[in-house]
PDB file of N, CA and C in Angstrom:
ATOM      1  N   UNK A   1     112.282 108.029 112.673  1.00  0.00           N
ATOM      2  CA  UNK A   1     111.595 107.652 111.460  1.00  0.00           C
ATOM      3  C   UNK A   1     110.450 108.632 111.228  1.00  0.00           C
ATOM      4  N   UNK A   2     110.574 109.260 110.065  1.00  0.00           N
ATOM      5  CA  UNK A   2     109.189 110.194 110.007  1.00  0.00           C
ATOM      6  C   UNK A   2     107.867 109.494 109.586  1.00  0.00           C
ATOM      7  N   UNK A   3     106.788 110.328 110.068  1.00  0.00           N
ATOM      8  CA  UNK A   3     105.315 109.592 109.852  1.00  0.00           C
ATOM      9  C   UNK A   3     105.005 110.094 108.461  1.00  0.00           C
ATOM     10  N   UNK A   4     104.862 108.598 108.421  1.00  0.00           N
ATOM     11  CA  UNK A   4     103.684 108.275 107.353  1.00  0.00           C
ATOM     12  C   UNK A   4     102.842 108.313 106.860  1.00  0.00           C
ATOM     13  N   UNK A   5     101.787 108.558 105.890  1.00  0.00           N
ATOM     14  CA  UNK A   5     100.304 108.826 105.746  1.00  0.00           C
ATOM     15  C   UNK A   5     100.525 107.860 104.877  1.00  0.00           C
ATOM     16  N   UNK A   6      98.906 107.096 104.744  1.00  0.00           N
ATOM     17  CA  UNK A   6      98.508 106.036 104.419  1.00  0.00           C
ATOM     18  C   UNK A   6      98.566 106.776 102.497  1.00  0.00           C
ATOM     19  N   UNK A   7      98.252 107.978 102.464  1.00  0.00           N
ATOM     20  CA  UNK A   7      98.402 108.177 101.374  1.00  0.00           C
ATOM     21  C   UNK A   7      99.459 108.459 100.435  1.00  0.00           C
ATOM     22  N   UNK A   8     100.649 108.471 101.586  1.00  0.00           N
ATOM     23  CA  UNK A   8     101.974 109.056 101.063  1.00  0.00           C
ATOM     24  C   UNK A   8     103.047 107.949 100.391  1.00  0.00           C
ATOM     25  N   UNK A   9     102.375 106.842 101.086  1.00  0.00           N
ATOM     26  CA  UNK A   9     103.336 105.671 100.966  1.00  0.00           C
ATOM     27  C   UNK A   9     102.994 105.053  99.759  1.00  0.00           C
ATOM     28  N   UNK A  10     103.527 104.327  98.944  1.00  0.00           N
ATOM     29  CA  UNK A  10     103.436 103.442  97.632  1.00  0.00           C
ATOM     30  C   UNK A  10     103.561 102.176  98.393  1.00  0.00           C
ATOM     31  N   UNK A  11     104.081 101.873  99.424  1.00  0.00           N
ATOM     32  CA  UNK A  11     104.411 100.211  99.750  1.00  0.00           C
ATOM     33  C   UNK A  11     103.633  99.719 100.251  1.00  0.00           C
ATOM     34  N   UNK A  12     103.018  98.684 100.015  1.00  0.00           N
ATOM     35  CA  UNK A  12     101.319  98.048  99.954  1.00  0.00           C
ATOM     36  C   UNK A  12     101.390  97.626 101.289  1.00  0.00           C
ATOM     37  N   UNK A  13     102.917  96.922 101.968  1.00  0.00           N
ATOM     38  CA  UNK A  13     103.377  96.166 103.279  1.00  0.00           C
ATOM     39  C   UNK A  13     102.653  97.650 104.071  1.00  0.00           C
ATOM     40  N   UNK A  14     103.339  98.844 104.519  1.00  0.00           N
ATOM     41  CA  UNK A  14     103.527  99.810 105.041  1.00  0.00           C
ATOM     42  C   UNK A  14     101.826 100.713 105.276  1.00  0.00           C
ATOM     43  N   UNK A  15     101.129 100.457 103.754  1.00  0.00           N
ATOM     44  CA  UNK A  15      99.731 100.837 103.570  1.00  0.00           C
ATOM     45  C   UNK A  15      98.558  99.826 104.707  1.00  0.00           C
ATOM     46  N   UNK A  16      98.869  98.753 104.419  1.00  0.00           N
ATOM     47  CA  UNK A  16      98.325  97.942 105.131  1.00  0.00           C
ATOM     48  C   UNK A  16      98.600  97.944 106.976  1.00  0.00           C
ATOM     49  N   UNK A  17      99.625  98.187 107.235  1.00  0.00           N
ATOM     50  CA  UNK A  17     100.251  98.291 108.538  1.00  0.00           C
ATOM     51  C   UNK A  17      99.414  99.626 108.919  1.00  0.00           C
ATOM     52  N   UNK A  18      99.618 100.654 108.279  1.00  0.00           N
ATOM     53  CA  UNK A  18      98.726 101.908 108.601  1.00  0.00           C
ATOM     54  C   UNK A  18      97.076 101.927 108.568  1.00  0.00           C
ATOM     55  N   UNK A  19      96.508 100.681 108.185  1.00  0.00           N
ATOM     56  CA  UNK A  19      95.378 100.941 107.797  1.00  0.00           C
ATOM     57  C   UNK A  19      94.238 100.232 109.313  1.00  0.00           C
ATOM     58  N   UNK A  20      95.000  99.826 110.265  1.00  0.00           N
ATOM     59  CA  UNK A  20      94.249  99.186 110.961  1.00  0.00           C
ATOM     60  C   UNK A  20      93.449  99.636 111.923  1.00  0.00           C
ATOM     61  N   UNK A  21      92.420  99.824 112.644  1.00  0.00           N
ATOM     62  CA  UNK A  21      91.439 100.434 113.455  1.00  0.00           C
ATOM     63  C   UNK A  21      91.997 100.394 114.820  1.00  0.00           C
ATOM     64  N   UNK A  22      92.663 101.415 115.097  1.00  0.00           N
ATOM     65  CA  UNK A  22      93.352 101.390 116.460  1.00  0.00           C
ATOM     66  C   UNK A  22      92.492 101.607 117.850  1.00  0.00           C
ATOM     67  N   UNK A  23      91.319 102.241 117.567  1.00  0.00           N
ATOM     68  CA  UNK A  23      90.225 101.689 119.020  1.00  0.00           C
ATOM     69  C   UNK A  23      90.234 100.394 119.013  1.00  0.00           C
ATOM     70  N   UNK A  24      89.716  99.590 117.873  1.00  0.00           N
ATOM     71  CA  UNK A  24      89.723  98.367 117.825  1.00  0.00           C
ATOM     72  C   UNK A  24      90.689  97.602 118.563  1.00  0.00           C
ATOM     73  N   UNK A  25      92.118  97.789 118.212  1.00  0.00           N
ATOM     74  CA  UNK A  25      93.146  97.125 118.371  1.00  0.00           C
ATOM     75  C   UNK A  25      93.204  97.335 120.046  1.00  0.00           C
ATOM     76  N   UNK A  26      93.505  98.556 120.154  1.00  0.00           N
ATOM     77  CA  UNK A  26      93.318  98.323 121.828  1.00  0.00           C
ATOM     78  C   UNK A  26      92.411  97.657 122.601  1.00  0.00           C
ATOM     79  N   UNK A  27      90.730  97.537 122.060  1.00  0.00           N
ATOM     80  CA  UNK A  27      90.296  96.715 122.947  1.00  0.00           C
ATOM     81  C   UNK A  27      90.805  95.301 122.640  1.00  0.00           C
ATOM     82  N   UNK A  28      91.400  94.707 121.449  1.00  0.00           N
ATOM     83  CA  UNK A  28      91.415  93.334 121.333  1.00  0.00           C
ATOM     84  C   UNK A  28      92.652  93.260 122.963  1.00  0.00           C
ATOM     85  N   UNK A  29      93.455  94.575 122.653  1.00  0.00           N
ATOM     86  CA  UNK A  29      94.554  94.376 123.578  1.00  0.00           C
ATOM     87  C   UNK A  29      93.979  94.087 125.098  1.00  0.00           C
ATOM     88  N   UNK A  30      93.427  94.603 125.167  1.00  0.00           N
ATOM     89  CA  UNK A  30      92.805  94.519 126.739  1.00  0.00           C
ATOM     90  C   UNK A  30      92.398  93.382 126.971  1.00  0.00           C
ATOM     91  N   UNK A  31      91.548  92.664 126.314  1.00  0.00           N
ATOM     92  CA  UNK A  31      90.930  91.364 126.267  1.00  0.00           C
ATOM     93  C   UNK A  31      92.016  90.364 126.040  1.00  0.00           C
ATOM     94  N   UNK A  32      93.313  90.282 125.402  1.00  0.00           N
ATOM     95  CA  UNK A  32      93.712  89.494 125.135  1.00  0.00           C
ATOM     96  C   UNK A  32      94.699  89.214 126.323  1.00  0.00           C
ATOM     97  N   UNK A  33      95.657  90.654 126.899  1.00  0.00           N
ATOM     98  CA  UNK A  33      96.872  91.109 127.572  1.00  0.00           C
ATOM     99  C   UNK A  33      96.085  89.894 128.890  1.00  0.00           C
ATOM    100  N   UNK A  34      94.848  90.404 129.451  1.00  0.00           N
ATOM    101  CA  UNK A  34      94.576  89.697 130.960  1.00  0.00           C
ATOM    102  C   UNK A  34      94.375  88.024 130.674  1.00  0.00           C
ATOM    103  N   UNK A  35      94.418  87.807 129.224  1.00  0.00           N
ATOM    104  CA  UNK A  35      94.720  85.737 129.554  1.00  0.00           C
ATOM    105  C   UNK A  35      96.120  85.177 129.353  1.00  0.00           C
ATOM    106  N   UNK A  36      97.063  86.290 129.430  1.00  0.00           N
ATOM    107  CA  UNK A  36      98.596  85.996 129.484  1.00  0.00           C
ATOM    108  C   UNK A  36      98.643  85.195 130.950  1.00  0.00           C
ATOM    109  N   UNK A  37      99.389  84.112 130.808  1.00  0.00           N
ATOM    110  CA  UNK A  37      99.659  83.979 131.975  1.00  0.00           C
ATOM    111  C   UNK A  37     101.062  84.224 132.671  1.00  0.00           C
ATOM    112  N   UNK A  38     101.313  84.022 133.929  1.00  0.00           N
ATOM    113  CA  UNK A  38     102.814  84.782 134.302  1.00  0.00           C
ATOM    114  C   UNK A  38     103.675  84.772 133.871  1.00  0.00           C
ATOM    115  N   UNK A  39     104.231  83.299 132.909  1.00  0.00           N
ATOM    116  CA  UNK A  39     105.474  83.630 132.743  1.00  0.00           C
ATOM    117  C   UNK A  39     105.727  84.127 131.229  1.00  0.00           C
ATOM    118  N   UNK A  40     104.355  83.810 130.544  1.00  0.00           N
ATOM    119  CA  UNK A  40     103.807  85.372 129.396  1.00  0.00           C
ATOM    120  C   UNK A  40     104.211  86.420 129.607  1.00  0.00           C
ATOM    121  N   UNK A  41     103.371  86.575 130.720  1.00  0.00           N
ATOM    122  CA  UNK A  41     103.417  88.005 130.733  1.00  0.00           C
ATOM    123  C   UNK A  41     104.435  88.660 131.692  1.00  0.00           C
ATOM    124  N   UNK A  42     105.388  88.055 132.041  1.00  0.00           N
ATOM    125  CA  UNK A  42     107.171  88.458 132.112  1.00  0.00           C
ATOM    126  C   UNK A  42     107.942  88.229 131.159  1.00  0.00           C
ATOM    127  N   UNK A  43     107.121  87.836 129.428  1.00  0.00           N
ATOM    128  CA  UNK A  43     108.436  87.603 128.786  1.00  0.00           C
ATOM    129  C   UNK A  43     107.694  88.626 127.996  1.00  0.00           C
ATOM    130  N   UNK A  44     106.209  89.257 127.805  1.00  0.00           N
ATOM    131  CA  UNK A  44     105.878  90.015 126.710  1.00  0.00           C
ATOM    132  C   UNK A  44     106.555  91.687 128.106  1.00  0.00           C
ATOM    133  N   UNK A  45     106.095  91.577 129.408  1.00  0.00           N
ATOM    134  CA  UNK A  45     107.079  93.012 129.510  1.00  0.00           C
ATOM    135  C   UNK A  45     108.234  93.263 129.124  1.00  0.00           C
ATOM    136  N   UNK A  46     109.257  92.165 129.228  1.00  0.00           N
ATOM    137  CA  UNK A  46     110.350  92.469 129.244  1.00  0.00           C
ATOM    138  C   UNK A  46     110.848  92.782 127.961  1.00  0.00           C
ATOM    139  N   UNK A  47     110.062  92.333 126.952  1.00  0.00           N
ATOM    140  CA  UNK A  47     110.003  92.460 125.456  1.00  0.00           C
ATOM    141  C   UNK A  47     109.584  94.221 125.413  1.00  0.00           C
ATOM    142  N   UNK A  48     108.825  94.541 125.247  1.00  0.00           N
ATOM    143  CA  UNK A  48     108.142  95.343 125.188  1.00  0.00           C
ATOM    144  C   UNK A  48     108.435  96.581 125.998  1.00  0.00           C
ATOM    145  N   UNK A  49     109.331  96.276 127.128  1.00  0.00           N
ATOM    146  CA  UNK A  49     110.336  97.461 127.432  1.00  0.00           C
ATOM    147  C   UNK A  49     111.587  97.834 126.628  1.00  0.00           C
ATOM    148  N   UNK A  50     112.032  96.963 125.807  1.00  0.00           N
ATOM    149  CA  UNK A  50     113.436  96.651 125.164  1.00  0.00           C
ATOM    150  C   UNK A  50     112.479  97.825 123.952  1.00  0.00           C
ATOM    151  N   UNK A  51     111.384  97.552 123.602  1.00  0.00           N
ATOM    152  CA  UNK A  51     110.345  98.276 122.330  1.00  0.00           C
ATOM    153  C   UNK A  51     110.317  99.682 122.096  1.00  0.00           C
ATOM    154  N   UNK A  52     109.924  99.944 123.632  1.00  0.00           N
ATOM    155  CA  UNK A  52     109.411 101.426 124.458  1.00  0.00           C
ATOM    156  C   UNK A  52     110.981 102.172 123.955  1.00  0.00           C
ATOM    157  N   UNK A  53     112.099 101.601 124.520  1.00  0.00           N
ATOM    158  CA  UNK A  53     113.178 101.970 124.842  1.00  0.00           C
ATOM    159  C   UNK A  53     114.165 102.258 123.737  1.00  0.00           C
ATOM    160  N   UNK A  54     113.446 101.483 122.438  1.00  0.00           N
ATOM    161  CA  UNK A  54     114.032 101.436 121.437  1.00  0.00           C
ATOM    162  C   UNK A  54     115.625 100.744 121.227  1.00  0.00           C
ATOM    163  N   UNK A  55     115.636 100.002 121.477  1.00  0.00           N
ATOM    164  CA  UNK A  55     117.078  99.117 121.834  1.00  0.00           C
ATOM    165  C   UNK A  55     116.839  97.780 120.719  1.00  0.00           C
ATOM    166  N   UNK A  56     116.293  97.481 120.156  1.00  0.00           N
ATOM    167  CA  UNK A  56     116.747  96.548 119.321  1.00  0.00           C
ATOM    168  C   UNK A  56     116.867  95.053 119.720  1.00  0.00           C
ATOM    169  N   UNK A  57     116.631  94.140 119.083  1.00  0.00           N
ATOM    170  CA  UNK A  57     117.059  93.252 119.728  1.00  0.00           C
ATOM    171  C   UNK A  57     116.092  91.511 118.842  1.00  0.00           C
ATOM    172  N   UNK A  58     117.118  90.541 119.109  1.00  0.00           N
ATOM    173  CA  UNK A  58     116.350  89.183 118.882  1.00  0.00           C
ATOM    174  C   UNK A  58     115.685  88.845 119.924  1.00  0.00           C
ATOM    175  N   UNK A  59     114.512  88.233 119.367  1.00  0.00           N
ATOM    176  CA  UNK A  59     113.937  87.174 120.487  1.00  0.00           C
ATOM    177  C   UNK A  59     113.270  86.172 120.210  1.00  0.00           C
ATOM    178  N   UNK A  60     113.490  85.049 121.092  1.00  0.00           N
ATOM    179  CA  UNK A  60     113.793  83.485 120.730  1.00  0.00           C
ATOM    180  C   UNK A  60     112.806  82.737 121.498  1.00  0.00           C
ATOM    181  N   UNK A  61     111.449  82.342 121.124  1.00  0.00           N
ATOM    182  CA  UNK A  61     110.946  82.126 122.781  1.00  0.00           C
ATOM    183  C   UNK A  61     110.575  80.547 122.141  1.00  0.00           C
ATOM    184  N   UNK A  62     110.833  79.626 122.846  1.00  0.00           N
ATOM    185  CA  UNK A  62     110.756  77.943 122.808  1.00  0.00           C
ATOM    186  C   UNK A  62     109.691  77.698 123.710  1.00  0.00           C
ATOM    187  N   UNK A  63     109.340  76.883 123.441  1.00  0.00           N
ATOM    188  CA  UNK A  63     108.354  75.678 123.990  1.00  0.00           C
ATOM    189  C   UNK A  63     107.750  74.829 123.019  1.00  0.00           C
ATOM    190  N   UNK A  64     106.846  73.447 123.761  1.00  0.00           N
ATOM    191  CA  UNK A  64     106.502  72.654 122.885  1.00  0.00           C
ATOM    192  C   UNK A  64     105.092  72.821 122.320  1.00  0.00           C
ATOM    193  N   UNK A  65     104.334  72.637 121.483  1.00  0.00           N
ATOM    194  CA  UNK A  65     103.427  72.698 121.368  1.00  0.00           C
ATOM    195  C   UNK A  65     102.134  72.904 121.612  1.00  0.00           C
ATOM    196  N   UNK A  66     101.517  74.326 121.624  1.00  0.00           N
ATOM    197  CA  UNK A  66     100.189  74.116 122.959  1.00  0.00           C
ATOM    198  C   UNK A  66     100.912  75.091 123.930  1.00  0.00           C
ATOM    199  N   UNK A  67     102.159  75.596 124.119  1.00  0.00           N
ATOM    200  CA  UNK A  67     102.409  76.529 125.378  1.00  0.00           C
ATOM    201  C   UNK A  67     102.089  78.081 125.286  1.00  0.00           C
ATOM    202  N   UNK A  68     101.576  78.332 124.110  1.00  0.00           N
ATOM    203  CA  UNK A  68     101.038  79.916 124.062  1.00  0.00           C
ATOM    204  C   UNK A  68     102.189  80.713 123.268  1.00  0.00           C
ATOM    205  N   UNK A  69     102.878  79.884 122.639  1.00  0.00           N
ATOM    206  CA  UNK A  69     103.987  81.118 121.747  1.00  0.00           C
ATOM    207  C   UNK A  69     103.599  81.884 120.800  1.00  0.00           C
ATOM    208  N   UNK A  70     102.757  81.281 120.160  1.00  0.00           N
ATOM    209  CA  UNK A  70     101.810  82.409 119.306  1.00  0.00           C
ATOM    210  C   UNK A  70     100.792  82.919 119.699  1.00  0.00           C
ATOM    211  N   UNK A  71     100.174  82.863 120.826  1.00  0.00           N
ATOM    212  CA  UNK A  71      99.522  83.815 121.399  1.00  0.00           C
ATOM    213  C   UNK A  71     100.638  85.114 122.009  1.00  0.00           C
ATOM    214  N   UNK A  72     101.406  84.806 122.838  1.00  0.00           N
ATOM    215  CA  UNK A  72     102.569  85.666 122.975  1.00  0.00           C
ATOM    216  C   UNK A  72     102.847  86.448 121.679  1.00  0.00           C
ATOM    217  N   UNK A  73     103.339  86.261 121.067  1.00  0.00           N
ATOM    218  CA  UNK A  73     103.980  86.829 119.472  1.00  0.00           C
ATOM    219  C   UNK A  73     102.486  87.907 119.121  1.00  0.00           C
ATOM    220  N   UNK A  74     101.210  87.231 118.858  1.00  0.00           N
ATOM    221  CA  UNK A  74     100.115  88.206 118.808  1.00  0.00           C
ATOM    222  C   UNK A  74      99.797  89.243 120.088  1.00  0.00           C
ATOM    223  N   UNK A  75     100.009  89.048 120.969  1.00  0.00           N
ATOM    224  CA  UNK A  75      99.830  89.832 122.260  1.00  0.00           C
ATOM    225  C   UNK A  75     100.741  91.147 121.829  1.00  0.00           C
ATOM    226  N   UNK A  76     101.582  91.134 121.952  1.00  0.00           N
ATOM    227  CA  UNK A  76     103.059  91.551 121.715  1.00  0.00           C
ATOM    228  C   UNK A  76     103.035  92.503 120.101  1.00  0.00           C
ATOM    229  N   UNK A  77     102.153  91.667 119.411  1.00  0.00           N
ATOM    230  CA  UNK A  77     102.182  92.475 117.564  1.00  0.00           C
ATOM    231  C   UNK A  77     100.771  93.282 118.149  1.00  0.00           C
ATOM    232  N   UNK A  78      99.860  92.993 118.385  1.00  0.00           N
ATOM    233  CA  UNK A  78      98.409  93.866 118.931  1.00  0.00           C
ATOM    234  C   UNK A  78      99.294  95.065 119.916  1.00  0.00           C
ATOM    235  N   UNK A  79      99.890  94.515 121.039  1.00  0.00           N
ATOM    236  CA  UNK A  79     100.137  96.221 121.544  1.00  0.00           C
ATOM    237  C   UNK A  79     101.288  97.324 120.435  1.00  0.00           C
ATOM    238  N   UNK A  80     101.581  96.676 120.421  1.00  0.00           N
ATOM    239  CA  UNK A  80     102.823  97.445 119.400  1.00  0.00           C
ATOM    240  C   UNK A  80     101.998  98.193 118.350  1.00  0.00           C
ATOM    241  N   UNK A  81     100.748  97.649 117.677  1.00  0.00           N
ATOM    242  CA  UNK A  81     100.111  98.453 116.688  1.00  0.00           C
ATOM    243  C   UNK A  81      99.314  99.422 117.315  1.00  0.00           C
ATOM    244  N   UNK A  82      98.976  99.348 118.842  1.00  0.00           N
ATOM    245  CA  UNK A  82      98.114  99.991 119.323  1.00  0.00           C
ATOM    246  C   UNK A  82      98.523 101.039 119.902  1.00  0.00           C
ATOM    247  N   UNK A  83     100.182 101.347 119.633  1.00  0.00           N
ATOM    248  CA  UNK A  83     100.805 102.456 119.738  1.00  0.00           C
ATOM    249  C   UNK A  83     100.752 103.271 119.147  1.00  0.00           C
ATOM    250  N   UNK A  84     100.210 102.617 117.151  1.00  0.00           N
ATOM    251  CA  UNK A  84     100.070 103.411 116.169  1.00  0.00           C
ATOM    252  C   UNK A  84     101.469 102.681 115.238  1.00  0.00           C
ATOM    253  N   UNK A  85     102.459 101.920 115.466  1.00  0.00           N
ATOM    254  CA  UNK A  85     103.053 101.193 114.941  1.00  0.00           C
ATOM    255  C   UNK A  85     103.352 100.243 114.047  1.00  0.00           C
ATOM    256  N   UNK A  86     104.298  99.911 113.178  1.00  0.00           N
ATOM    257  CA  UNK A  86     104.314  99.153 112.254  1.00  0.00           C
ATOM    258  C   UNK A  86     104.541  97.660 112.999  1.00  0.00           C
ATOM    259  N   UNK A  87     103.821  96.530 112.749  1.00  0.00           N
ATOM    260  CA  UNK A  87     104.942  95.119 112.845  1.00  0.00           C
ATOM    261  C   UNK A  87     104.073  94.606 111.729  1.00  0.00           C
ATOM    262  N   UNK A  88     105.605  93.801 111.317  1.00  0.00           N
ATOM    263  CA  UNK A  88     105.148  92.974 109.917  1.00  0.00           C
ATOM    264  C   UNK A  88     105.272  91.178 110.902  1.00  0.00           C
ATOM    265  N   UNK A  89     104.136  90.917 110.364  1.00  0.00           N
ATOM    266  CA  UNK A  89     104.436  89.608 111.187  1.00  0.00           C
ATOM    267  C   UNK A  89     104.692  88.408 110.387  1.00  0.00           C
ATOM    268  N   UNK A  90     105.902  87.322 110.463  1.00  0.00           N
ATOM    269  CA  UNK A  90     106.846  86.914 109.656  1.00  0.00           C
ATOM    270  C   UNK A  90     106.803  85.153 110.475  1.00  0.00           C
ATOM    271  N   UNK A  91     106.939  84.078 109.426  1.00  0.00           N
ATOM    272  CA  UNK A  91     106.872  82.495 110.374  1.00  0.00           C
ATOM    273  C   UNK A  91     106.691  81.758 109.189  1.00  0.00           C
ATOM    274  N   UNK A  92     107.386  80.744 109.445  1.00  0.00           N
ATOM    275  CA  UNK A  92     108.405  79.902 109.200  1.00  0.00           C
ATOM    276  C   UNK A  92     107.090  78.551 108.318  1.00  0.00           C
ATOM    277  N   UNK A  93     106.547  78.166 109.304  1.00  0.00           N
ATOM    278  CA  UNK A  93     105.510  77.613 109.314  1.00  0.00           C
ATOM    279  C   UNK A  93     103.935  77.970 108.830  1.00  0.00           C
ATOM    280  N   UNK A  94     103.544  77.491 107.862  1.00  0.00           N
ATOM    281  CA  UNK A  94     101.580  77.848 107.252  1.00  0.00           C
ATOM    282  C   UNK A  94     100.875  78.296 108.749  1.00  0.00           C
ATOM    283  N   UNK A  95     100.724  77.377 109.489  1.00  0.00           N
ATOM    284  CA  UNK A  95     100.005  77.267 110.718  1.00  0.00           C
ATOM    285  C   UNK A  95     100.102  78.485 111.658  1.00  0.00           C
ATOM    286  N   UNK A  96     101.101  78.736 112.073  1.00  0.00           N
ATOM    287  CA  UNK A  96     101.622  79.609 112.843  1.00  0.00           C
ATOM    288  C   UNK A  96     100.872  81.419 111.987  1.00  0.00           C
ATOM    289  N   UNK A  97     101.369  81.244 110.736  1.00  0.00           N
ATOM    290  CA  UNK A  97     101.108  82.765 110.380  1.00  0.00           C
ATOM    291  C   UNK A  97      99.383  82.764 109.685  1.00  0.00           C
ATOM    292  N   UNK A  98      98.800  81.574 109.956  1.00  0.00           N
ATOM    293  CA  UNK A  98      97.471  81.763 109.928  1.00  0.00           C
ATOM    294  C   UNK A  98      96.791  82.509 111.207  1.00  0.00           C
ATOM    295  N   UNK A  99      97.657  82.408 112.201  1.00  0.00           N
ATOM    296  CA  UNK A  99      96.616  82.998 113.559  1.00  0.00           C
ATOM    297  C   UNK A  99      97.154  84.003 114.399  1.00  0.00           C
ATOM    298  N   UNK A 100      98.681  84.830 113.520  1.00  0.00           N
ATOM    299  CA  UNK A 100      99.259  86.220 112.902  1.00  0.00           C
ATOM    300  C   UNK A 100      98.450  87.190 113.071  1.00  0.00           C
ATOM    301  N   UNK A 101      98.026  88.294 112.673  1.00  0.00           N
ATOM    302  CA  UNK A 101      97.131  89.438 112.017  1.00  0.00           C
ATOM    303  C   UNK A 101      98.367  89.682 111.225  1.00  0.00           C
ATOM    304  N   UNK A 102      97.833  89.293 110.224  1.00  0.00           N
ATOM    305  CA  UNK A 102      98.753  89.859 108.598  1.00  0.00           C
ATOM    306  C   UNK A 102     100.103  89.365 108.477  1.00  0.00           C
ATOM    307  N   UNK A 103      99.590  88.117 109.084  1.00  0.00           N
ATOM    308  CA  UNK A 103     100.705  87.519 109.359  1.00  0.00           C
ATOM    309  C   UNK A 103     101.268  86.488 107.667  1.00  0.00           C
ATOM    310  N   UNK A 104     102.852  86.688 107.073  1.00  0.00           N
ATOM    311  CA  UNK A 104     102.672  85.627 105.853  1.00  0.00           C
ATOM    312  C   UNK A 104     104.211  84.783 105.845  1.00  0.00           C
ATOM    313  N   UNK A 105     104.518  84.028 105.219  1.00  0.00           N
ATOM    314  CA  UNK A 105     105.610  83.360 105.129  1.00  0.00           C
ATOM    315  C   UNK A 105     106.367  84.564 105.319  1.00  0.00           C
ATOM    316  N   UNK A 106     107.570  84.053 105.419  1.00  0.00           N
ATOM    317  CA  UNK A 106     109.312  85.109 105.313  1.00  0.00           C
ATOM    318  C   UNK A 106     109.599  85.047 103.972  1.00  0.00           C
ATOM    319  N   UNK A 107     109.253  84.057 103.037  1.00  0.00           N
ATOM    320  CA  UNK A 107     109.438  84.183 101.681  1.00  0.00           C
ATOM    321  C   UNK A 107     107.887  84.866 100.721  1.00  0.00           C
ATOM    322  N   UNK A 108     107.291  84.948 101.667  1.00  0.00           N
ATOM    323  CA  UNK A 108     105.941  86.133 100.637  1.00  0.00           C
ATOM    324  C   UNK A 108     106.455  87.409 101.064  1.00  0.00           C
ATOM    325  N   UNK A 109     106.561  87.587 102.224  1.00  0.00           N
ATOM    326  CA  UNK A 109     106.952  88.875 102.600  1.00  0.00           C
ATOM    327  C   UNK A 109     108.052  89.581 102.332  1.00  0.00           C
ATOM    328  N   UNK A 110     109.161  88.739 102.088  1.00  0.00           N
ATOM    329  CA  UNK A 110     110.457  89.305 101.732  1.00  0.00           C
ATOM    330  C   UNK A 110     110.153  89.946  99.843  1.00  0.00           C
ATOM    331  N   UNK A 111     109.018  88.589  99.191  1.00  0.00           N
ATOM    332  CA  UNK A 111     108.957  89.001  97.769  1.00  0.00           C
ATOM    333  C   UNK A 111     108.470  90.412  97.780  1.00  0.00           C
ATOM    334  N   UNK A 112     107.365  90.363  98.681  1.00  0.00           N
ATOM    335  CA  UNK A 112     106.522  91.592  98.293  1.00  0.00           C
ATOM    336  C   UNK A 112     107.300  92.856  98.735  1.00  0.00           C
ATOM    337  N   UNK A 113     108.304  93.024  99.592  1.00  0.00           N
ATOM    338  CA  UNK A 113     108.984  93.872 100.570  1.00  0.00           C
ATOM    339  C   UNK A 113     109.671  94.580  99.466  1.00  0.00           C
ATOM    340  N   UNK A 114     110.427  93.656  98.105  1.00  0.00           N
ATOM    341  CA  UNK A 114     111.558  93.533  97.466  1.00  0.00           C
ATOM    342  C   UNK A 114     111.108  94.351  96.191  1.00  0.00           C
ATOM    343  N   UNK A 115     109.782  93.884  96.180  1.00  0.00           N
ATOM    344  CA  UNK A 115     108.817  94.341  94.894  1.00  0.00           C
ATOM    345  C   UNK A 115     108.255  96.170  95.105  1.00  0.00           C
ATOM    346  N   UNK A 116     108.033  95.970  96.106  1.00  0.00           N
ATOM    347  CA  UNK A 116     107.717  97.564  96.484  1.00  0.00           C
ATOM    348  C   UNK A 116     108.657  98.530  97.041  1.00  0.00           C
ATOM    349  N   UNK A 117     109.968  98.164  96.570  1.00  0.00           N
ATOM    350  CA  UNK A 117     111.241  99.132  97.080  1.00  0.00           C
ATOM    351  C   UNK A 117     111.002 100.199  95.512  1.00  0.00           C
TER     352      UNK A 117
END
């Protein structure tokens, strides 16, 4: 995929993804990565090697309420940007994509995605 400049792009999704303070982002990463707990932080490596490696892939992570899945999902969207990377962050649920970074419905995001082609 060739790089991007924040000025080159017209797509507001893509502008925004580029626009974020990547010292920043790494320290949130640091601070955030050491309150993973183990079996976190064996499901954000194993994620996140599949990333590195470029392989593609779904991922499905369950639990009930209160077990850290959206902290996971943000752990996971913070390092990935702190590569210099795009993630659009996408959920189902109001709640969930309030505590996202730029995080919006699958139906705002798909509009706006659709609108800026």
């Amino acid at each position: 995929m060739p790089y991007l400049s924040v000025s080159s792009s017209n797509n507001r999704l893509i502008t925004e993804e580029l626009d974020y303070d990547i010292p920043v982002i790494k320290n949130d990463f640091d601070h955030i990565f050491i309150a993973l707990t183990n079996e976190q932080r064996n499901i954000f490596l194993y994620i996140m090697s599949v990333v590195k490696e470029n392989k593609g892939g779904v991922f499905f992570v369950y639990g009930y309420g209160g077990t850290g899945k959206t902290f996971l999902w943000k752990t996971i969207s913070v390092a990935i940007r702190s590569d210099c990377h795009i993630v659009l962050n996408v959920a189902s649920s109001g709640i969930t994509l309030l505590l996202l970074s730029g995080g919006r419905t699958i139906a705002s995001k798909l509009s706006d995605t659709l609108m800026c082609v």
